[in-house]
Protein backbone atom coordinates (compact mmCIF):
# COMPACT_ATOMS: atom_id res chain seq x y z
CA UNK A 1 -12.00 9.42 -33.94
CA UNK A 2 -13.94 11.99 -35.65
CA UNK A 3 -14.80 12.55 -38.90
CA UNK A 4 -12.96 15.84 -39.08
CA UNK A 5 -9.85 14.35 -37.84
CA UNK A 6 -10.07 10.75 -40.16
CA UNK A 7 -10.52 13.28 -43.41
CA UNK A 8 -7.42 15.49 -42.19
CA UNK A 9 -5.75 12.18 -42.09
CA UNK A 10 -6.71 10.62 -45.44
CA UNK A 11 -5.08 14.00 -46.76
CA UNK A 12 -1.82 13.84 -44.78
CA UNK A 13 -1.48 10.30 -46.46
CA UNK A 14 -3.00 8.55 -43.01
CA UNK A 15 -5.45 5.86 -42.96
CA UNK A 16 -7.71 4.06 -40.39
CA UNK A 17 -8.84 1.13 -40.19
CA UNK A 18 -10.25 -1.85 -37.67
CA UNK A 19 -7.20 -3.30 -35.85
CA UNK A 20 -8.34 -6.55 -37.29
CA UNK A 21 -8.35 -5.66 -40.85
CA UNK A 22 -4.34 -4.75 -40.33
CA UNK A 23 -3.05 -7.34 -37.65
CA UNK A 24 -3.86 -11.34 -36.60
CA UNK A 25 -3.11 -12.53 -33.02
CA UNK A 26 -1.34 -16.11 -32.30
CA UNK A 27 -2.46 -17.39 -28.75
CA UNK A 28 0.19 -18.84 -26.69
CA UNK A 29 0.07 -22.35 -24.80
CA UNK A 30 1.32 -24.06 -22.30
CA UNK A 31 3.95 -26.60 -23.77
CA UNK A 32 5.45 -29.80 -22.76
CA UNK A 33 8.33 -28.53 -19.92
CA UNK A 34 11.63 -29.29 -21.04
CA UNK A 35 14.00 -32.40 -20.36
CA UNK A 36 17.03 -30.58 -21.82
CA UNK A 37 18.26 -26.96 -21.43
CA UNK A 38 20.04 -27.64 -25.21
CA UNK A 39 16.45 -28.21 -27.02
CA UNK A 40 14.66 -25.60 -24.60
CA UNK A 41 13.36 -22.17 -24.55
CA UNK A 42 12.53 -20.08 -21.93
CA UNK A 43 8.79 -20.34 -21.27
CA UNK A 44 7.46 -16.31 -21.52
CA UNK A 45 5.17 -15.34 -18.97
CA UNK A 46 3.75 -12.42 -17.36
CA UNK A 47 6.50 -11.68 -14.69
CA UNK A 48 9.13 -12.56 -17.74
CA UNK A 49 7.58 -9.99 -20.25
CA UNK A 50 7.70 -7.38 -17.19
CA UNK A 51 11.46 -8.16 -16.63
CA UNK A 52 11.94 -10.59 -14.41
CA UNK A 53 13.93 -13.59 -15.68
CA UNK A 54 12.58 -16.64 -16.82
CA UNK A 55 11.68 -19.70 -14.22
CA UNK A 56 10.62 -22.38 -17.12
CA UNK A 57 12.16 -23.62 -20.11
CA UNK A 58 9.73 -25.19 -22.53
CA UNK A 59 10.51 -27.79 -25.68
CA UNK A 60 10.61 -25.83 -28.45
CA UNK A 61 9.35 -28.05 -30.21
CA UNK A 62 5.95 -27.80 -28.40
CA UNK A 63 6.34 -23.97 -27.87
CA UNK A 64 4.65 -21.04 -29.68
CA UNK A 65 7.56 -19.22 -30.63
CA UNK A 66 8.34 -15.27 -29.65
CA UNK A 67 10.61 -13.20 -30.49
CA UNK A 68 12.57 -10.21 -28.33
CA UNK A 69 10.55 -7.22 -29.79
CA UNK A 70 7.37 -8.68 -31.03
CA UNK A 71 3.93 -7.05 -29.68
CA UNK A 72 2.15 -9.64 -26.92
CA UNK A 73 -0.66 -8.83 -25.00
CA UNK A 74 -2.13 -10.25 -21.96
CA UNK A 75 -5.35 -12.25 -23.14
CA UNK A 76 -6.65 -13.73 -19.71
CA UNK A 77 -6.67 -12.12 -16.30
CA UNK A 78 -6.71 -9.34 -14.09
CA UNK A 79 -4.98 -7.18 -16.49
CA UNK A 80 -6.40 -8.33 -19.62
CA UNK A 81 -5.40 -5.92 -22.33
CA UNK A 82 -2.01 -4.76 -21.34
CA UNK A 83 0.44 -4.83 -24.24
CA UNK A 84 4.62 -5.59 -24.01
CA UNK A 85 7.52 -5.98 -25.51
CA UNK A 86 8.92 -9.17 -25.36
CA UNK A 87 12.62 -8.75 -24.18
CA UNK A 88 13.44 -12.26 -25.33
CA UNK A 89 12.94 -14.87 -27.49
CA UNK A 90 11.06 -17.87 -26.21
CA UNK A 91 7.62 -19.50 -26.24
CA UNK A 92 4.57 -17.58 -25.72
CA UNK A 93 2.77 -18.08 -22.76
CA UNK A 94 -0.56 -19.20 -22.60
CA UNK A 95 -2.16 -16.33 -20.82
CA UNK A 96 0.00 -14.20 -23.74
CA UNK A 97 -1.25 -13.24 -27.61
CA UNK A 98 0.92 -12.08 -30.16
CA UNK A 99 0.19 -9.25 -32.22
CA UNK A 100 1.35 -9.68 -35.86
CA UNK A 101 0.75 -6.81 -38.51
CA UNK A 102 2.77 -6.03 -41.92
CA UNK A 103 1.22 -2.76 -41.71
CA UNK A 104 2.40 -1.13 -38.66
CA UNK A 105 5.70 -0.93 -36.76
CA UNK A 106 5.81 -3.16 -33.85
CA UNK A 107 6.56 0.06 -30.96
CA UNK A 108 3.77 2.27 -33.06
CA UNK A 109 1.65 -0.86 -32.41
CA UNK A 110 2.81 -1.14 -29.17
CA UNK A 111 2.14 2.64 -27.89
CA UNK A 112 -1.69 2.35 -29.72
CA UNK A 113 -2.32 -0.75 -28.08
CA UNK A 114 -1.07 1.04 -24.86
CA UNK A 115 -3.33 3.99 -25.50
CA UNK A 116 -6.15 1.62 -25.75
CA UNK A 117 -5.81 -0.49 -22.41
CA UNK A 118 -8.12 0.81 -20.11
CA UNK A 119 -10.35 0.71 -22.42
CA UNK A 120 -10.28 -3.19 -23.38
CA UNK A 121 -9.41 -3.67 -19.20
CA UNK A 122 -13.07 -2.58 -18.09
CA UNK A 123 -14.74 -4.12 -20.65
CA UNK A 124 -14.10 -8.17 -20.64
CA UNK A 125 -15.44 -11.10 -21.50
CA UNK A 126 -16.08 -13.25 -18.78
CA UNK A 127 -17.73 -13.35 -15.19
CA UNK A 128 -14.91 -15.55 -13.78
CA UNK A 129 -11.28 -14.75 -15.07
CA UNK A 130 -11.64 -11.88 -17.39
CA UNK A 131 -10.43 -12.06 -20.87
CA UNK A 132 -9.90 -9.42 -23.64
CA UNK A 133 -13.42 -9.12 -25.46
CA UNK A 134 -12.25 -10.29 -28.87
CA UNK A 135 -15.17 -8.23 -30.49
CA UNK A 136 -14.14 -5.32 -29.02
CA UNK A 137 -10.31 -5.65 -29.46
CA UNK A 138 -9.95 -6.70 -33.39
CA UNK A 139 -12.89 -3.60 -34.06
CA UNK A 140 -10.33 -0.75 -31.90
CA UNK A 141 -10.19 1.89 -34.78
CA UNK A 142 -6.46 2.35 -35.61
CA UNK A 143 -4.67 5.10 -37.34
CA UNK A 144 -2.39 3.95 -40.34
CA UNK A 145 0.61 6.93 -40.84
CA UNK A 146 3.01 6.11 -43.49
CA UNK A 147 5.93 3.46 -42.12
CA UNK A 148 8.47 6.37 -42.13
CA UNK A 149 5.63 8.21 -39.72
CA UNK A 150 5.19 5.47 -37.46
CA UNK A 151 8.72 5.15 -36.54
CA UNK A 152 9.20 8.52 -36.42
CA UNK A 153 6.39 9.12 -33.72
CA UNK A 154 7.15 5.83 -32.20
CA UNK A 155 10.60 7.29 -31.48
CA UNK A 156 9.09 10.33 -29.79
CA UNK A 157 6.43 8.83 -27.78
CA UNK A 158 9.42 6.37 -26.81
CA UNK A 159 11.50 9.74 -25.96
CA UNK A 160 8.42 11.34 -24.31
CA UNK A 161 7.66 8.43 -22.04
CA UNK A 162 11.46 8.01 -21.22
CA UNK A 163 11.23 11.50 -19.81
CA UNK A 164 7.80 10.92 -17.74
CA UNK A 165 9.45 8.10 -16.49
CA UNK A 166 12.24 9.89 -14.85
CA UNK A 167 9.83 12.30 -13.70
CA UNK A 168 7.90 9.79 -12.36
CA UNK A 169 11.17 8.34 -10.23
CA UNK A 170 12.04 11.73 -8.86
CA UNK A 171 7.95 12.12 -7.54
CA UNK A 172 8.69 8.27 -5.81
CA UNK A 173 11.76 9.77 -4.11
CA UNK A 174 9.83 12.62 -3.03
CA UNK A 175 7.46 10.29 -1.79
CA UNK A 176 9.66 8.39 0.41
CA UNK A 177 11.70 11.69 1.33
CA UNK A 178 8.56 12.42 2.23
CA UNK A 179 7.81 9.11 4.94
CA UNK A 180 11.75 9.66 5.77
CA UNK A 181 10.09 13.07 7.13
CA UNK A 182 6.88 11.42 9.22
CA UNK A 183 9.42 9.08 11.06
CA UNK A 184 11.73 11.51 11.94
CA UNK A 185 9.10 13.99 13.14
CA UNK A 186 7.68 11.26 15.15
CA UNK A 187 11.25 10.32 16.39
CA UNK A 188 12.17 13.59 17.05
CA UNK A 189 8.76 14.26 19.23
CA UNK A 190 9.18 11.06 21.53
CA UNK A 191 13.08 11.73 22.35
CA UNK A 192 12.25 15.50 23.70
CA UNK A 193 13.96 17.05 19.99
CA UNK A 194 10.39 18.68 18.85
CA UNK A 195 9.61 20.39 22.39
CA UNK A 196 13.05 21.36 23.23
CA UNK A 197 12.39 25.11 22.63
CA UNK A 198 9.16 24.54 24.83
CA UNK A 199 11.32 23.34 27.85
CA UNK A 200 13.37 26.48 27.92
CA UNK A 201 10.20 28.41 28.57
CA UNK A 202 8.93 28.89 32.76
CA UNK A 203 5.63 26.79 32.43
CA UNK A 204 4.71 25.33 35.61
CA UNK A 205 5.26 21.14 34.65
CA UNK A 206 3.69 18.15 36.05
CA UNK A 207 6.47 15.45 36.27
CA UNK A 208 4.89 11.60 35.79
CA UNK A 209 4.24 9.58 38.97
CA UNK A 210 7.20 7.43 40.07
CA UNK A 211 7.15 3.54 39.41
CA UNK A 212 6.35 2.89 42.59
CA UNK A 213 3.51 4.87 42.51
CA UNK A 214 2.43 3.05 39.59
CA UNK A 215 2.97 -0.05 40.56
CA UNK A 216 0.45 0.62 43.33
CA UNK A 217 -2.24 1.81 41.63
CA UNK A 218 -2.04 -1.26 39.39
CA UNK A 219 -2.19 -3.58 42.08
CA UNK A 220 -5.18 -1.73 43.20
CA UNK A 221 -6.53 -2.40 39.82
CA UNK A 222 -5.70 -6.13 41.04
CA UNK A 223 -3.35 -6.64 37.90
CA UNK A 224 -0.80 -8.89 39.20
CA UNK A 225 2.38 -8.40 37.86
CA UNK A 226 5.85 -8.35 39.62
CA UNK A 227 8.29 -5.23 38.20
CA UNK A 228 10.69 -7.74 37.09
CA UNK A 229 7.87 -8.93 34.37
CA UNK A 230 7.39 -5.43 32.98
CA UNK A 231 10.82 -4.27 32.74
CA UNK A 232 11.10 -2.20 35.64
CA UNK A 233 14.69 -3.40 36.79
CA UNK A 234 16.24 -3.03 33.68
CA UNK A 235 15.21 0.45 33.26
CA UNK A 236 18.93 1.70 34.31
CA UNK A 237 20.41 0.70 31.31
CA UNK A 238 18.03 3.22 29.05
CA UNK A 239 19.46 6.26 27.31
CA UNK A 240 19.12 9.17 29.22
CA UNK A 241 15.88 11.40 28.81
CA UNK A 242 15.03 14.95 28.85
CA UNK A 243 14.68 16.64 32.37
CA UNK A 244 11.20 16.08 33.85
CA UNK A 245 10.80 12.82 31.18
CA UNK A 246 10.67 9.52 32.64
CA UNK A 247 10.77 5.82 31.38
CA UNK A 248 7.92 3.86 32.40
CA UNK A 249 6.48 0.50 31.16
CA UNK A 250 3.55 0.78 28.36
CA UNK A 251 1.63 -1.14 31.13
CA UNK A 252 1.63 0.80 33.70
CA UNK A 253 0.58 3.89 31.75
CA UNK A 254 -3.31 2.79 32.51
CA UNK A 255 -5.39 -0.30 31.85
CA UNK A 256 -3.85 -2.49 29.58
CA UNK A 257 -5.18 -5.76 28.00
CA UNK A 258 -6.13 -7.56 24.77
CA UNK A 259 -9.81 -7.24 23.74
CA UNK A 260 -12.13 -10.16 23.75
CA UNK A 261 -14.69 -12.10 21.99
CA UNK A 262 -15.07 -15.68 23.54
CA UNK A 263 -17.85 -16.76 21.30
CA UNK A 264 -17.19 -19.51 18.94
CA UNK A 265 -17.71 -19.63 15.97
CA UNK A 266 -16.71 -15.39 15.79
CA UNK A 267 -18.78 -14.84 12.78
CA UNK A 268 -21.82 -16.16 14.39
CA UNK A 269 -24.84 -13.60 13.21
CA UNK A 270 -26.09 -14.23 16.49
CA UNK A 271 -23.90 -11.72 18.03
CA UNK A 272 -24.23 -8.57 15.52
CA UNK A 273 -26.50 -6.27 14.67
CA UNK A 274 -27.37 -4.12 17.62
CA UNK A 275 -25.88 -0.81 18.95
CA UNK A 276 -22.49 -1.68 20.31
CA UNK A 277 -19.88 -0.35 17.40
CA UNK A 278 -17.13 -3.45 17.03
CA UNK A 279 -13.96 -2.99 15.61
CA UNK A 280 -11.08 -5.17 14.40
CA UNK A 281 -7.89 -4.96 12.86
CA UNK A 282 -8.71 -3.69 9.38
CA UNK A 283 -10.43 -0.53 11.13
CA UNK A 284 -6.94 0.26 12.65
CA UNK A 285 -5.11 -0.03 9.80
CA UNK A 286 -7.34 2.56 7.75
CA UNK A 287 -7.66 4.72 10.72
CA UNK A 288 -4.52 6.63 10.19
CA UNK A 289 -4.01 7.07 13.92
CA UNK A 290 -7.87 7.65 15.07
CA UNK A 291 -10.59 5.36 14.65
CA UNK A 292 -13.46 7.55 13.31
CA UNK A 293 -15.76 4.72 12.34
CA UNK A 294 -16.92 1.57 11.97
CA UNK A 295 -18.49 -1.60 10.16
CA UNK A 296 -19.79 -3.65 12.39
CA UNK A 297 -21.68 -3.48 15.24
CA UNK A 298 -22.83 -6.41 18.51
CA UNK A 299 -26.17 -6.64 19.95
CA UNK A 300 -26.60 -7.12 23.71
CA UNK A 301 -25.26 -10.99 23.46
CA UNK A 302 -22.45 -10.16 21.42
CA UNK A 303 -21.57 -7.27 24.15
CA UNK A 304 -21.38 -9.74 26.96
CA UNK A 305 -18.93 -12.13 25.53
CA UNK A 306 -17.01 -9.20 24.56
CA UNK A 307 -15.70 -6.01 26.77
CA UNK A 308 -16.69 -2.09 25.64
CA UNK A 309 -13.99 -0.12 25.78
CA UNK A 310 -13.70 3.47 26.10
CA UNK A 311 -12.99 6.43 23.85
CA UNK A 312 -10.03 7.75 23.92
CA UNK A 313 -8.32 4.03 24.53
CA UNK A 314 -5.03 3.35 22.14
CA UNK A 315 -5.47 -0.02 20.12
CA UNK A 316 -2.74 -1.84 18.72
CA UNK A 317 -2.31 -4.69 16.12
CA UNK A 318 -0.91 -7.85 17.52
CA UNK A 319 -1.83 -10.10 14.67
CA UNK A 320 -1.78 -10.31 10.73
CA UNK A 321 -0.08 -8.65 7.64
CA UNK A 322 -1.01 -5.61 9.69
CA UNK A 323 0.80 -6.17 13.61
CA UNK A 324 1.79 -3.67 15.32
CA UNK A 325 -0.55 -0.60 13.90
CA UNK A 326 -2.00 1.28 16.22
CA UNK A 327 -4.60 4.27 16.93
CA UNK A 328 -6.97 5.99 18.82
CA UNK A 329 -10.58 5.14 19.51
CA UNK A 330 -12.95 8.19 19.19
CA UNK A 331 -16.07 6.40 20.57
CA UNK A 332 -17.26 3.37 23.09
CA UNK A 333 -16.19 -0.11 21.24
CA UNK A 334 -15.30 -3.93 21.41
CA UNK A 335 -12.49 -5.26 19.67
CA UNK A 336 -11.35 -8.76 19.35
CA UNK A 337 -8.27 -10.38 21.14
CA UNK A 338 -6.23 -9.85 17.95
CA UNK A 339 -6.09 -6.11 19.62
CA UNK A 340 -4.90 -4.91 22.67
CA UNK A 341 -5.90 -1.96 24.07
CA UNK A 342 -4.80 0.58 26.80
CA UNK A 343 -6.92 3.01 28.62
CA UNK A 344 -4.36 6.08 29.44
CA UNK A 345 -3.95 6.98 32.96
CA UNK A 346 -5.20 10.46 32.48
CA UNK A 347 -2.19 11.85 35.49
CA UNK A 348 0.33 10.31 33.79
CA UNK A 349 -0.54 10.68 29.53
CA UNK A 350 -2.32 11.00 26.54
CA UNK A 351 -3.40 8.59 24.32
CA UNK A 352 -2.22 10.65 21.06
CA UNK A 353 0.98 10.65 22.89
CA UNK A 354 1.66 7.09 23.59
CA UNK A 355 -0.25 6.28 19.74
CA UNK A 356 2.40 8.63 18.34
CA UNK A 357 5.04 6.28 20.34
CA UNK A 358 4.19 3.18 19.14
CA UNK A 359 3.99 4.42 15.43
CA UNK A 360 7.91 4.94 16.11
CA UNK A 361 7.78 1.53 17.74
CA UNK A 362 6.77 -0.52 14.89
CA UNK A 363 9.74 -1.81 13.35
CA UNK A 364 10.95 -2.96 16.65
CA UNK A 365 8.11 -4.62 17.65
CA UNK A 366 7.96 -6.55 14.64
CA UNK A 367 11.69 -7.97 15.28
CA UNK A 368 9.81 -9.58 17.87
CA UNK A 369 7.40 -11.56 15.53
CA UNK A 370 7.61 -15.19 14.81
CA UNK A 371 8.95 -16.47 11.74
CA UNK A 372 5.39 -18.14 10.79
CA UNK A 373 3.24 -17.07 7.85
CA UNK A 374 1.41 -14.18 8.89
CA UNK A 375 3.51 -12.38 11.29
CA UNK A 376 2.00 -11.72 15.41
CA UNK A 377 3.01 -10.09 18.63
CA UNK A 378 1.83 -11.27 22.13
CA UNK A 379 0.76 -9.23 25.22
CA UNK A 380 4.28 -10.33 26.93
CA UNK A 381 6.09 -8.25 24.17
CA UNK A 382 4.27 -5.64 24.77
CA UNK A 383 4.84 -5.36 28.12
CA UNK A 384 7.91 -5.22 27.96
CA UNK A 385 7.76 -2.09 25.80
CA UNK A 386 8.76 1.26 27.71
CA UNK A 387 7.88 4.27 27.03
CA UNK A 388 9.62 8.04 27.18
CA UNK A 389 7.30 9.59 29.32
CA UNK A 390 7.31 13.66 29.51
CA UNK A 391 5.02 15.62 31.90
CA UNK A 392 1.35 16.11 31.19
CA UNK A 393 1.81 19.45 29.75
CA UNK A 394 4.55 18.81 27.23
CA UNK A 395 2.80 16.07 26.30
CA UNK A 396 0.28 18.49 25.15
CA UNK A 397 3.01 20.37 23.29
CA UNK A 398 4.50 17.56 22.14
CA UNK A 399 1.47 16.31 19.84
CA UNK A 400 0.61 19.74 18.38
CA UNK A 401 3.97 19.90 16.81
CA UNK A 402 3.62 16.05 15.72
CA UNK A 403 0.28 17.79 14.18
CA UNK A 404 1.98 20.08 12.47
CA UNK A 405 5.06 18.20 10.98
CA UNK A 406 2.13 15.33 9.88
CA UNK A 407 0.00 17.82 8.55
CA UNK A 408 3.06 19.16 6.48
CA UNK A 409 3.98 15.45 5.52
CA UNK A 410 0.74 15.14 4.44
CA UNK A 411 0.25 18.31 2.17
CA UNK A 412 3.81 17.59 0.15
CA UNK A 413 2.03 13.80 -0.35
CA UNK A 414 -0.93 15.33 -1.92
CA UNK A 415 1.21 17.42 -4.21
CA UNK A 416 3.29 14.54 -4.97
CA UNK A 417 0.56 12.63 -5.85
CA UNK A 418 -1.61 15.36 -7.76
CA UNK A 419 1.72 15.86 -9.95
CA UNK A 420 2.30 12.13 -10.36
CA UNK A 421 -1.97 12.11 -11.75
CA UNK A 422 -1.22 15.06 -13.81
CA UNK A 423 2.02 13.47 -15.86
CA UNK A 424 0.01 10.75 -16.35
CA UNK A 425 -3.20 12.82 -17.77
CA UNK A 426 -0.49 14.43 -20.43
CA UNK A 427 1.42 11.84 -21.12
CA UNK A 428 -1.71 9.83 -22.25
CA UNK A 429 -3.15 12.77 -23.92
CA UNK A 430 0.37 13.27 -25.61
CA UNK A 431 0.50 10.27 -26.91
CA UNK A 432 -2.94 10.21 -28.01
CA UNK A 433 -2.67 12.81 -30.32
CA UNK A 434 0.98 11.66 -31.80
CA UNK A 435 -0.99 8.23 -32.82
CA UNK A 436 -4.05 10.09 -34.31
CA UNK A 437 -1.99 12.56 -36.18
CA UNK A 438 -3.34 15.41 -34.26
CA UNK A 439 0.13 16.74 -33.29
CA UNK A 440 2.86 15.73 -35.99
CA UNK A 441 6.51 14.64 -34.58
């Protein structure tokens, strides 16, 4: 604070002093766990103090005791500095402090300690788990209103923040309105709804090859695979498509396979370093839909255990927290077998096409998953994946509009977002100047 504003505060009957010279802090433990629900008390932690209910019950006996409303803040951890309310009592938990003070109401406490968080956050003590800097907490300059002040502006900043908060919910549901929009744009492109204006038109089309004609041009790629393994006889029982569209199986829309990298152990240094770009799953999930770069690269021996694929290929997920994400390579590059790619067939589509597919694709594929800890696909549920399939040239038409409707998506998210930042920036400065006694309430 300034020396302007403490002197306009010692004459509005305002004070400031070091947070330590006005409050203590009592450090929580971890107590002996309870035998008996009658001489327990629930054990406060940091999920309990953020609302979720208590798991533990501690002796009380043992406990530091809390009660619903007192000031705690979190001492040790990630987020070292943030203050709550505690919504019940119970004993303190040892990551927890409580803030005591005779001086200032517990929700004007409360909404200064809030006010100073970031700033305690990025500056803790410790190179391990960071804890709140003691020297720098207890010497946090606060201002000192008269008690009939404090609860006054307490009960405003509490009003203001109740309002920012609803603001704040009706930005998230403009933010999933939002993704509600993206999937039905992309729904709407890959079941002929987007281009159906475009069909009406007298544009000479170029229908997709028949099955049969795929099938032989994979067998000349000496892929053996009967029809009854891709799908191909079941094909009858698929809704009915747009004229000129046509269902085909993802792998017959062009080469199809799962990357490699037969080289054990995979991280061996041996194999990177050179001028092959090497991608894995992480690239694809950042990509959002087209692979524009990369960290890694393989030298010449980590090339030949490996396969270069082209750009232009569509990758897809089939493994970790991540399956089933998928996008489109802009350059030459390996990828692991935790990818699989496919090489379009450029007579019968595009790869923005079929990428755009699989994004709608997702959730099903993932039905498909194993029940195991990190969730995978295989190259036999992908295969038996088909695909609406216009011709060539609405394909074309097809993915400009998915441009458009994305590129819309995306402009609303930016406002969204920029909005959300902005409430933030004036609610903080709001309630900055309520605590300091810059703005009166």
């Amino acid at each position: 604070m300034t020396a302007e504003s403490l002197a306009a505060i010692e004459d509005d009957g305002w004070s400031s002093k070091p947070l330590g010279d006005v409050a203590n802090g009592r450090k929580g433990k971890t107590p002996k766990l309870a035998s008996s629900r009658r001489t327990s008390v629930p054990y406060l932690d940091l999920a309990t103090i953020e609302g979720a209910a208590p798991t533990k019950f501690a002796a009380a006996a043992t406990a530091t005791p809390v009660r619903a409303g007192d000031v705690v803040v979190v001492w040790d951890g990630a987020r070292c500095g943030m203050p709550a309310i505690a919504p019940i009592d119970g004993a303190l938990g040892s990551t927890l402090t409580h803030i005591e003070s005779d001086d200032l109401d517990s929700r004007f406490l409360y909404y200064f300690l809030l006010s100073q968080w970031r700033v305690v956050n990025v500056s803790p003590r410790g190179t391990g788990l960071p804890h709140v800097d003691p020297d720098l907490f207890w010497t946090l300059e606060v201002p000192i209103p008269p008690m009939g002040e404090q609860i006054r502006i307490a009960e405003r900043v509490g009003a203001l923040r109740e309002r920012v908060e609803l603001l704040g919910g009706r930005l998230r549901s403009a933010d999933d309105t939002v993704g509600v929009f993206r999937r039905a744009v992309l729904r709407s492109a890959v079941t002929g709804g987007l281009t159906a204006t475009w069909r009406s038109g007298d544009g000479v089309v170029t229908e997709p090859p028949s099955l049969d004609e795929l099938l032989r041009r994979r067998a000349e790629r000496q892929v053996p695979r009967s029809s009854k393994e891709l799908g191909v006889s079941s094909l009858e029982d698929l809704p009915e498509l747009p004229p000129g569209w046509r269902w085909i199986p993802l792998p017959l829309l062009g080469e199809f396979g799962r990357g490699k990298s037969r080289h054990r152990p995979r991280n061996d240094p041996q194999l990177y370093d050179g001028p092959y770009p090497f991608i894995q799953t992480g690239d694809i999930t950042r990509s959002n839909g087209r692979v524009t770069e990369y960290r890694q690269t393989y030298n010449d021996a980590g090339l030949e255990q490996s396969k270069k694929w082209p750009a232009d290929t569509v990758v897809i997920t089939i493994t970790g927290a991540n399956t089933a994400r998928s996008a489109v390579l802009t350059f030459e590059a390996c990828f692991p077998d935790s990818i699989v790619g496919l090489v379009p067939d450029p007579d019968v589509c595009t790869a923005e096409y079929v990428e755009y597919f699989i994004r709608t694709a997702q959730a099903d594929l993932l039905q498909f998953a194993p029940a195991t800890t990190q969730p995978n696909i295989n190259l036999e549920i992908l295969s038996e994946v088909v695909v609406p399939v216009p011709p060539l040239e609405e394909q074309v038409a097809v993915v400009e509009a998915v441009g458009r409707g994305i590129q819309l998506a995306s402009d609303v998210e930016l406002r969204v977002a920029r909005a959300s930042a902005l409430a933030d920036r004036l609610t903080d400065s709001a309630v900055l100047s309520a605590l300091r006694g810059e703005a009166h309430v």
